[in-house]
C-alpha atoms as a PDB file:
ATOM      1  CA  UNK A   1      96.267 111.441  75.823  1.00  0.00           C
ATOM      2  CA  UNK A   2      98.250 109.878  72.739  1.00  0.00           C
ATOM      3  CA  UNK A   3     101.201 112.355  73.936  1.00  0.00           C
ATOM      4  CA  UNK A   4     101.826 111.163  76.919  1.00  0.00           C
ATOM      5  CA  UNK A   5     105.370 109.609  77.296  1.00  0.00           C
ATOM      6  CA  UNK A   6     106.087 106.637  79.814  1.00  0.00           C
ATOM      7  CA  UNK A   7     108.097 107.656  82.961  1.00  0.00           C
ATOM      8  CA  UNK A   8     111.621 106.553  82.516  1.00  0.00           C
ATOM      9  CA  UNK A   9     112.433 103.313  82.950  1.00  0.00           C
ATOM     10  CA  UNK A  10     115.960 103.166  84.374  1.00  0.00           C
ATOM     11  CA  UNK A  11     116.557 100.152  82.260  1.00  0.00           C
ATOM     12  CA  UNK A  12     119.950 101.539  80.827  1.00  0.00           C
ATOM     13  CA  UNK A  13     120.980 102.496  84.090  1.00  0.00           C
ATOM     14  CA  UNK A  14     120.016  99.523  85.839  1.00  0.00           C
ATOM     15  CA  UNK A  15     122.471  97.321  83.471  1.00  0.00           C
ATOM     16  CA  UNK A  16     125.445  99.770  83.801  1.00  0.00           C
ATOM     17  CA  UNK A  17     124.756  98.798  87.864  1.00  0.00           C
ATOM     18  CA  UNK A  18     124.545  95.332  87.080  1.00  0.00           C
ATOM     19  CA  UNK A  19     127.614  94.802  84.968  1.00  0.00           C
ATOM     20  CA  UNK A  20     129.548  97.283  86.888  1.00  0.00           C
ATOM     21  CA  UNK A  21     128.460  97.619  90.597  1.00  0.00           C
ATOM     22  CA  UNK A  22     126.162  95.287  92.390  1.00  0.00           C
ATOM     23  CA  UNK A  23     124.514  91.942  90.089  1.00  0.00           C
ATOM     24  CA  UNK A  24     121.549  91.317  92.551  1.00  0.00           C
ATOM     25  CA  UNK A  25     120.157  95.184  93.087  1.00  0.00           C
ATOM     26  CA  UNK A  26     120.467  95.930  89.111  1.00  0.00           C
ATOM     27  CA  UNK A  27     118.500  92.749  88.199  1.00  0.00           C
ATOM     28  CA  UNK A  28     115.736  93.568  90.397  1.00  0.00           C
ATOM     29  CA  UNK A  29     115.681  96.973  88.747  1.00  0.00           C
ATOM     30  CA  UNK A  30     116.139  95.308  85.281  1.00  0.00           C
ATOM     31  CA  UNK A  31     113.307  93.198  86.233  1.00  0.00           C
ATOM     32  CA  UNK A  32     111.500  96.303  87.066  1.00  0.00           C
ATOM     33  CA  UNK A  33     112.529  98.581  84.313  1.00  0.00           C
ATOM     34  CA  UNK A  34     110.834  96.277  82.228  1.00  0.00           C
ATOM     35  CA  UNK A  35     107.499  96.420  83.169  1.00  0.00           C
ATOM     36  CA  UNK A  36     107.410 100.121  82.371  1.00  0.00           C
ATOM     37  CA  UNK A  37     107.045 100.568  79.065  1.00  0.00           C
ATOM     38  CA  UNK A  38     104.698  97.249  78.771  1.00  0.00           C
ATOM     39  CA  UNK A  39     102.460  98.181  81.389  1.00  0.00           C
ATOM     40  CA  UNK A  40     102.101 102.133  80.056  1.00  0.00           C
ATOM     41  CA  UNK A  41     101.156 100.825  76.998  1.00  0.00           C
ATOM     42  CA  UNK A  42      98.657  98.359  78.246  1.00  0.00           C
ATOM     43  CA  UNK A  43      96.897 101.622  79.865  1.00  0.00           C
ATOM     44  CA  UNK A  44      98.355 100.798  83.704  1.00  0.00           C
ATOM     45  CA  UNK A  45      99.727 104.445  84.043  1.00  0.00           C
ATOM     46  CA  UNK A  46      99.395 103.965  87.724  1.00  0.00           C
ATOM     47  CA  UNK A  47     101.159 100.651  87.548  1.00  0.00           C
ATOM     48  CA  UNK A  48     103.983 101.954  85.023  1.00  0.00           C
ATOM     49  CA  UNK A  49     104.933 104.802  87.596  1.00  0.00           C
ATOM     50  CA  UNK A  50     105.211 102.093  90.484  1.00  0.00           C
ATOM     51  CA  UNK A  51     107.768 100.357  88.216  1.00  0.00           C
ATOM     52  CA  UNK A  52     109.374 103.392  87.359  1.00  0.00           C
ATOM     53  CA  UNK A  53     109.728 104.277  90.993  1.00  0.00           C
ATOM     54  CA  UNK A  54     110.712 101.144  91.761  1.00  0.00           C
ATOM     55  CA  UNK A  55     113.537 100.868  89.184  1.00  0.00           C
ATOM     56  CA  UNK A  56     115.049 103.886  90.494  1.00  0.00           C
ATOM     57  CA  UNK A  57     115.065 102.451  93.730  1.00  0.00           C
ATOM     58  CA  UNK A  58     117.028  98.874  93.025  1.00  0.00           C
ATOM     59  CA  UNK A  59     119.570 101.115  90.657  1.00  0.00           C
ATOM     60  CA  UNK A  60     120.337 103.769  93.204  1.00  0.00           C
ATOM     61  CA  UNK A  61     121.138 101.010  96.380  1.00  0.00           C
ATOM     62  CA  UNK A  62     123.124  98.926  93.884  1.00  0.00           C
ATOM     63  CA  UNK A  63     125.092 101.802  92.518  1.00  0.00           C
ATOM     64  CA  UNK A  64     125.615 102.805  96.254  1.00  0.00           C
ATOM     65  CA  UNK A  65     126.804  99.757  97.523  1.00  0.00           C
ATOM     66  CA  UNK A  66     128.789  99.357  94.835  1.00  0.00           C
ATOM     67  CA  UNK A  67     130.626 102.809  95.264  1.00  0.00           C
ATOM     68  CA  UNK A  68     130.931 102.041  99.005  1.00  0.00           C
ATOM     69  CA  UNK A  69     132.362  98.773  98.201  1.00  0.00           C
ATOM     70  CA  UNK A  70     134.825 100.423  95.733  1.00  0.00           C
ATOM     71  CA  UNK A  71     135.810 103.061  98.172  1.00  0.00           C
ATOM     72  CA  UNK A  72     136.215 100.693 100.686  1.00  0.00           C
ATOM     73  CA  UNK A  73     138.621  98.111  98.655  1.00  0.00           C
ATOM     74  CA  UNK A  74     140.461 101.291  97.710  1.00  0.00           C
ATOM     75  CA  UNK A  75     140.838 102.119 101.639  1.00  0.00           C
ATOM     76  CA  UNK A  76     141.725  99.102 102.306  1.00  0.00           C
ATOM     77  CA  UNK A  77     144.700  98.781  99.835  1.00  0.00           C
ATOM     78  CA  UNK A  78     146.068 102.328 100.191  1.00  0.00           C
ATOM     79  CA  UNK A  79     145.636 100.929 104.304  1.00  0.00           C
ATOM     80  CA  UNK A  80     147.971  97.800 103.096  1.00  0.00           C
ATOM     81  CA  UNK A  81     150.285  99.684 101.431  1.00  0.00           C
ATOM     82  CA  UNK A  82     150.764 101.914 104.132  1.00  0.00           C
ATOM     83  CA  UNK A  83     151.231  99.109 106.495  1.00  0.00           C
ATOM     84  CA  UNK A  84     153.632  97.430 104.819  1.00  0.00           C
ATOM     85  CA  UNK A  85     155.524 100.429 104.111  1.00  0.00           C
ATOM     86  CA  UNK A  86     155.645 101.157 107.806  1.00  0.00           C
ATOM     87  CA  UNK A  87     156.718  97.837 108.332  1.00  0.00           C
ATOM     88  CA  UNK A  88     160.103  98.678 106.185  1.00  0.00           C
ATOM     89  CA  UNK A  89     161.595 100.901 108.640  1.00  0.00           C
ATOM     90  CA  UNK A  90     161.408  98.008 111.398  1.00  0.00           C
ATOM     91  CA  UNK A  91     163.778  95.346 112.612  1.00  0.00           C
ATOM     92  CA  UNK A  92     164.633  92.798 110.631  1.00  0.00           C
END
């Protein structure tokens, strides 16, 4: 039982989403992330996997709203560019 390891806790992930993607999905799975480790230890294995899982969860929405939200600035800029290129060619 002593060699049991703690399900990961998504706590390194969950800051690269907060700095870089989406600030309220990553804290939630900062806050979450958190409670892993503390609650493994404590002897809630049960409890530590529910954190775990919902870590994972929080990171993976922010990180995919983020990357839509990226994708979709960069759409809409190569979209403006085009526009305004097309808008050379007309009368002036």
């Amino acid at each position: 039982m002593e060699n049991q390891k703690p399900p990961k806790s998504w706590l390194v992930e969950s800051i690269l989403v907060t700095i870089l993607c989406c600030l309220p999905f990553g804290i939630a799975g900062i806050v979450n992330a958190a409670k892993v480790e503390s609650r493994f230890h404590s002897g809630d294995k049960d409890g530590s996997e529910r954190a775990s899982s919902a870590a994972k969860k929080w990171t993976m929405i922010g990180f995919i709203i983020g990357l839509v939200a990226y994708v979709g600035y960069i759409l809409l800029a190569i979209l403006g560019i085009a526009g305004s290129l097309a808008g050379l060619g007309g009368d002036f």
